[in-house]
N, C-alpha and C. Protein backbone atom coordinates (compact mmCIF):
# COMPACT_ATOMS: atom_id res chain seq x y z
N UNK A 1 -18.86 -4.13 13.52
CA UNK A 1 -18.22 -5.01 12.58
C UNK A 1 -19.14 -6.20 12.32
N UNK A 2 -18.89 -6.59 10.95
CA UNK A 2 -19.88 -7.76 10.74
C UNK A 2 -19.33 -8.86 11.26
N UNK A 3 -20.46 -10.13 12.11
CA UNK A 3 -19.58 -11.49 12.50
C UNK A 3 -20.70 -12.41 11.73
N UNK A 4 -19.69 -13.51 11.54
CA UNK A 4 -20.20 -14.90 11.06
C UNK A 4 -20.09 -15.48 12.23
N UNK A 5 -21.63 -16.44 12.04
CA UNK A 5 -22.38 -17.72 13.30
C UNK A 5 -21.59 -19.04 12.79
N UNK A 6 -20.95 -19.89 13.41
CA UNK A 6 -20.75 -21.00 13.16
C UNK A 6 -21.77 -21.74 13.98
N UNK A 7 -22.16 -22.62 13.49
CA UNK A 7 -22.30 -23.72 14.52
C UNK A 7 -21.53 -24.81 14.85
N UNK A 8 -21.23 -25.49 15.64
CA UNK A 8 -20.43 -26.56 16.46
C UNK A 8 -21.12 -27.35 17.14
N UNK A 9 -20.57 -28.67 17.62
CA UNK A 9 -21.17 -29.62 18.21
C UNK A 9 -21.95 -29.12 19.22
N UNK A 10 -21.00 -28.16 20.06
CA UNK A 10 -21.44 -27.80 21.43
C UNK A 10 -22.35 -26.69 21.43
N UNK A 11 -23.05 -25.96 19.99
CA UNK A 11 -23.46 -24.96 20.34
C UNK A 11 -23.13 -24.19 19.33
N UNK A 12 -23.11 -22.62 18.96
CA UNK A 12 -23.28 -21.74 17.85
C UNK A 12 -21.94 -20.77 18.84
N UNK A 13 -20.88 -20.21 17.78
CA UNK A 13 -19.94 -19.52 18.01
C UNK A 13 -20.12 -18.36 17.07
N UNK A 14 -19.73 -17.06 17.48
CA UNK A 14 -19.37 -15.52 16.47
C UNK A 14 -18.23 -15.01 16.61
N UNK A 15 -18.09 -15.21 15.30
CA UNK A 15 -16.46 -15.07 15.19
C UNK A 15 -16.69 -13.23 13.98
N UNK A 16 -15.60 -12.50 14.34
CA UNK A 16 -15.53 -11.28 12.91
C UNK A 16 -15.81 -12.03 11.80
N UNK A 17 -16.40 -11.30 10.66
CA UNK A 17 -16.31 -11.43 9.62
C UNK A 17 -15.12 -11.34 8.88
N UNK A 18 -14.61 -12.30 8.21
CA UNK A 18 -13.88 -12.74 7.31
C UNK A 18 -14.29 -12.38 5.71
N UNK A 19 -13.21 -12.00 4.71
CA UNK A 19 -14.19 -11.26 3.19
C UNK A 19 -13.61 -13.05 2.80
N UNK A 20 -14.33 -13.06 1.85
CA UNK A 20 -14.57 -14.10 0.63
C UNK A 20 -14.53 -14.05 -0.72
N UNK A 21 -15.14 -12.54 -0.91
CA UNK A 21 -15.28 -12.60 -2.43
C UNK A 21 -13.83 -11.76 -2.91
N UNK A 22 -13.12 -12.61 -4.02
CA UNK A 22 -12.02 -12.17 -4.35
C UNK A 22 -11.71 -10.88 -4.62
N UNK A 23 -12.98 -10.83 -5.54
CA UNK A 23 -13.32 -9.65 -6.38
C UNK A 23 -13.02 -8.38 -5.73
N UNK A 24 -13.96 -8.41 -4.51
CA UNK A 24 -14.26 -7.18 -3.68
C UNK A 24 -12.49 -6.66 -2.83
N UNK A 25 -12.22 -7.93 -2.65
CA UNK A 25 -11.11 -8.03 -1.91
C UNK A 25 -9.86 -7.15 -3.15
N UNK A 26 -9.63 -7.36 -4.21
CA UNK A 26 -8.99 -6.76 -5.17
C UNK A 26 -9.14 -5.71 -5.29
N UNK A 27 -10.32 -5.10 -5.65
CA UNK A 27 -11.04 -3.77 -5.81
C UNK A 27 -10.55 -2.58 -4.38
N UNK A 28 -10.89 -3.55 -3.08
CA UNK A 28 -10.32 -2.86 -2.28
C UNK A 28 -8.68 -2.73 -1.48
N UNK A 29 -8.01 -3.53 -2.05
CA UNK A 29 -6.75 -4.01 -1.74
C UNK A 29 -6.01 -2.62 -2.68
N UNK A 30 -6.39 -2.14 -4.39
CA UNK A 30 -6.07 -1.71 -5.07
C UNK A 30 -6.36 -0.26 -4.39
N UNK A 31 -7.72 -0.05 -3.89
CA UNK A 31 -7.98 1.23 -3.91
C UNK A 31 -6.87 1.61 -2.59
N UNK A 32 -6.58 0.66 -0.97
CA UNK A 32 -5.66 0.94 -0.39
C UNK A 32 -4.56 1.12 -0.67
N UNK A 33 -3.72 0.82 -1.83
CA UNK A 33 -2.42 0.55 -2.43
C UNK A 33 -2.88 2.08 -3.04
N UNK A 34 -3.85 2.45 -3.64
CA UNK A 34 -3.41 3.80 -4.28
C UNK A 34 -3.47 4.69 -3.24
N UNK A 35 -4.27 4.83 -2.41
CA UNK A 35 -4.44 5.89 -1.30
C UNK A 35 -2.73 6.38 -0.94
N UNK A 36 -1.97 4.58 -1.00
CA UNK A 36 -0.65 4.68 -0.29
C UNK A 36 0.52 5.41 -1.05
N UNK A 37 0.23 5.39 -2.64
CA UNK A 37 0.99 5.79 -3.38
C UNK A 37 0.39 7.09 -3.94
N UNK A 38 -0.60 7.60 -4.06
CA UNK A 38 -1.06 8.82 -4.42
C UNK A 38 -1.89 9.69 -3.20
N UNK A 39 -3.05 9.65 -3.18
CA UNK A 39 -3.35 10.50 -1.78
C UNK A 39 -5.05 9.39 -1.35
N UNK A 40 -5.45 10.09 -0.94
CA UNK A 40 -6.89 9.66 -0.26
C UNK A 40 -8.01 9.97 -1.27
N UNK A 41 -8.29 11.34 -1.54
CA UNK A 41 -9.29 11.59 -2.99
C UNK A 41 -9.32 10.45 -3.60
N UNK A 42 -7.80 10.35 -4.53
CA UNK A 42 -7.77 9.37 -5.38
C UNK A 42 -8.24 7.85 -4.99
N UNK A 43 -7.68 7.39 -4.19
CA UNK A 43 -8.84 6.16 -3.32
C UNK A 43 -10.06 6.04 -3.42
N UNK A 44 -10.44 7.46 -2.77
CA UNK A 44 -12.14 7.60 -2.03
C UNK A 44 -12.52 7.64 -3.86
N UNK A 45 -12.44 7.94 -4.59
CA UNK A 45 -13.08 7.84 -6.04
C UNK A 45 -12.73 7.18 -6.56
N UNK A 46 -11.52 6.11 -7.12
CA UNK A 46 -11.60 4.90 -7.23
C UNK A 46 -12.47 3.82 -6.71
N UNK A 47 -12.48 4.01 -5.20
CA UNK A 47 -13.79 2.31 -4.82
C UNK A 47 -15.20 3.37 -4.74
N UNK A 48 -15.31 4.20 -5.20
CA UNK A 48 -16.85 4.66 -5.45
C UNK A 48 -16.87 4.21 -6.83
N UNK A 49 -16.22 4.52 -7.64
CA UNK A 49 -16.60 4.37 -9.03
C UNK A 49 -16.69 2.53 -9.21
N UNK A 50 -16.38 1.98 -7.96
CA UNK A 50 -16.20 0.52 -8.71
C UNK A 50 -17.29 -0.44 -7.65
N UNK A 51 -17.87 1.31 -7.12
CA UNK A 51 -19.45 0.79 -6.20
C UNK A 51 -19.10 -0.10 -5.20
N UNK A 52 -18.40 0.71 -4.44
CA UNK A 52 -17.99 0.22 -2.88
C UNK A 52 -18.47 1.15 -1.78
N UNK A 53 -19.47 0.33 -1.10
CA UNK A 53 -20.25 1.20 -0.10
C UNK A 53 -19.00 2.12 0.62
N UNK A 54 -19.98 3.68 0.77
CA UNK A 54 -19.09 4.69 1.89
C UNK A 54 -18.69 4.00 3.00
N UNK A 55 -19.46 3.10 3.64
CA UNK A 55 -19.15 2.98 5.08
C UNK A 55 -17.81 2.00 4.78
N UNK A 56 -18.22 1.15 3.94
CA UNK A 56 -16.48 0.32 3.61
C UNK A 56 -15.09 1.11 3.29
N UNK A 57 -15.72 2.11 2.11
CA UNK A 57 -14.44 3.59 2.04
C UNK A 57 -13.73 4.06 3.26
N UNK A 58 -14.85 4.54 4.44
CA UNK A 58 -14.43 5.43 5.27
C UNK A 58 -13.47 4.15 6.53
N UNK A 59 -14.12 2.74 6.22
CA UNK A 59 -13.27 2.09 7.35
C UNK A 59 -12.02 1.26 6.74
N UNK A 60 -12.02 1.14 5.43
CA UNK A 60 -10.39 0.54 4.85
C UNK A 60 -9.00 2.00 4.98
N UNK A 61 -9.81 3.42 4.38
CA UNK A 61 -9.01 4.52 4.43
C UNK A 61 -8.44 5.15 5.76
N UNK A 62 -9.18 5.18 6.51
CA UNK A 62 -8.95 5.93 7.74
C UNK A 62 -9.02 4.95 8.84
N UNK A 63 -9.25 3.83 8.89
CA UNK A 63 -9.19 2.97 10.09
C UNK A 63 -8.56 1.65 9.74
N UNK A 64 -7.15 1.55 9.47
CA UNK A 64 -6.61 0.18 8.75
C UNK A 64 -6.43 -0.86 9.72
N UNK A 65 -6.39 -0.31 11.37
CA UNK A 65 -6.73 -1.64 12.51
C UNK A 65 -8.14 -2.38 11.99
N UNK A 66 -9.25 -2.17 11.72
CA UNK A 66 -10.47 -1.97 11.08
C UNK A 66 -10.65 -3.15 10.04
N UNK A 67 -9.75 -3.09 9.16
CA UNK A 67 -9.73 -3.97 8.05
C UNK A 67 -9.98 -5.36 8.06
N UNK A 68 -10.50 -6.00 7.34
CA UNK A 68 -10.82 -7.25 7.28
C UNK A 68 -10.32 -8.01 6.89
N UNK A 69 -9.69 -9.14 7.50
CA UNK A 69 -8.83 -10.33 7.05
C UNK A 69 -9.13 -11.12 6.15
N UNK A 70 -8.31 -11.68 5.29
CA UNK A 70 -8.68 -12.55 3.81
C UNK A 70 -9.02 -14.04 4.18
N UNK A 71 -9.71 -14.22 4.13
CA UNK A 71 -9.98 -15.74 4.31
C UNK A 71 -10.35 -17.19 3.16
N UNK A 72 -9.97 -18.16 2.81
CA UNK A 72 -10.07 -18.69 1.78
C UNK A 72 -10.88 -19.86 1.85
């Protein structure tokens, strides 16, 4: 999993990665919502066509402990 470095007074902390970009976050929020209402195909070719790396496909679809928290 990807982590972000903070730094702090006392020193540098790694925390998970948190998403940011809205965009991406939509794109993949949508493609999970269809998986849920239609099947998995339909997913897995939705966030390809809207150029969402495999390795992100295979860990929003099949591993939803996995998923990445929204952060603002």
């Amino acid at each position: 999993m990807n982590q972000d470095t903070l730094e702090l007074e006392d020193g540098q902390v790694t925390v998970p990665y948190q998403r940011r970009d809205t965009h991406q976050k939509d794109i993949v929020d949508l493609g999970i919502a269809l998986q849920q209402r239609s099947n998995t195909m339909s997913a897995v070719e939705y966030l390809r066509s809207q150029n969402v790396g495999n390795d992100v496909i295979q860990r929003v679809l099949t591993e939803p402990g996995r998923r990445r928290s929204w952060c603002r």
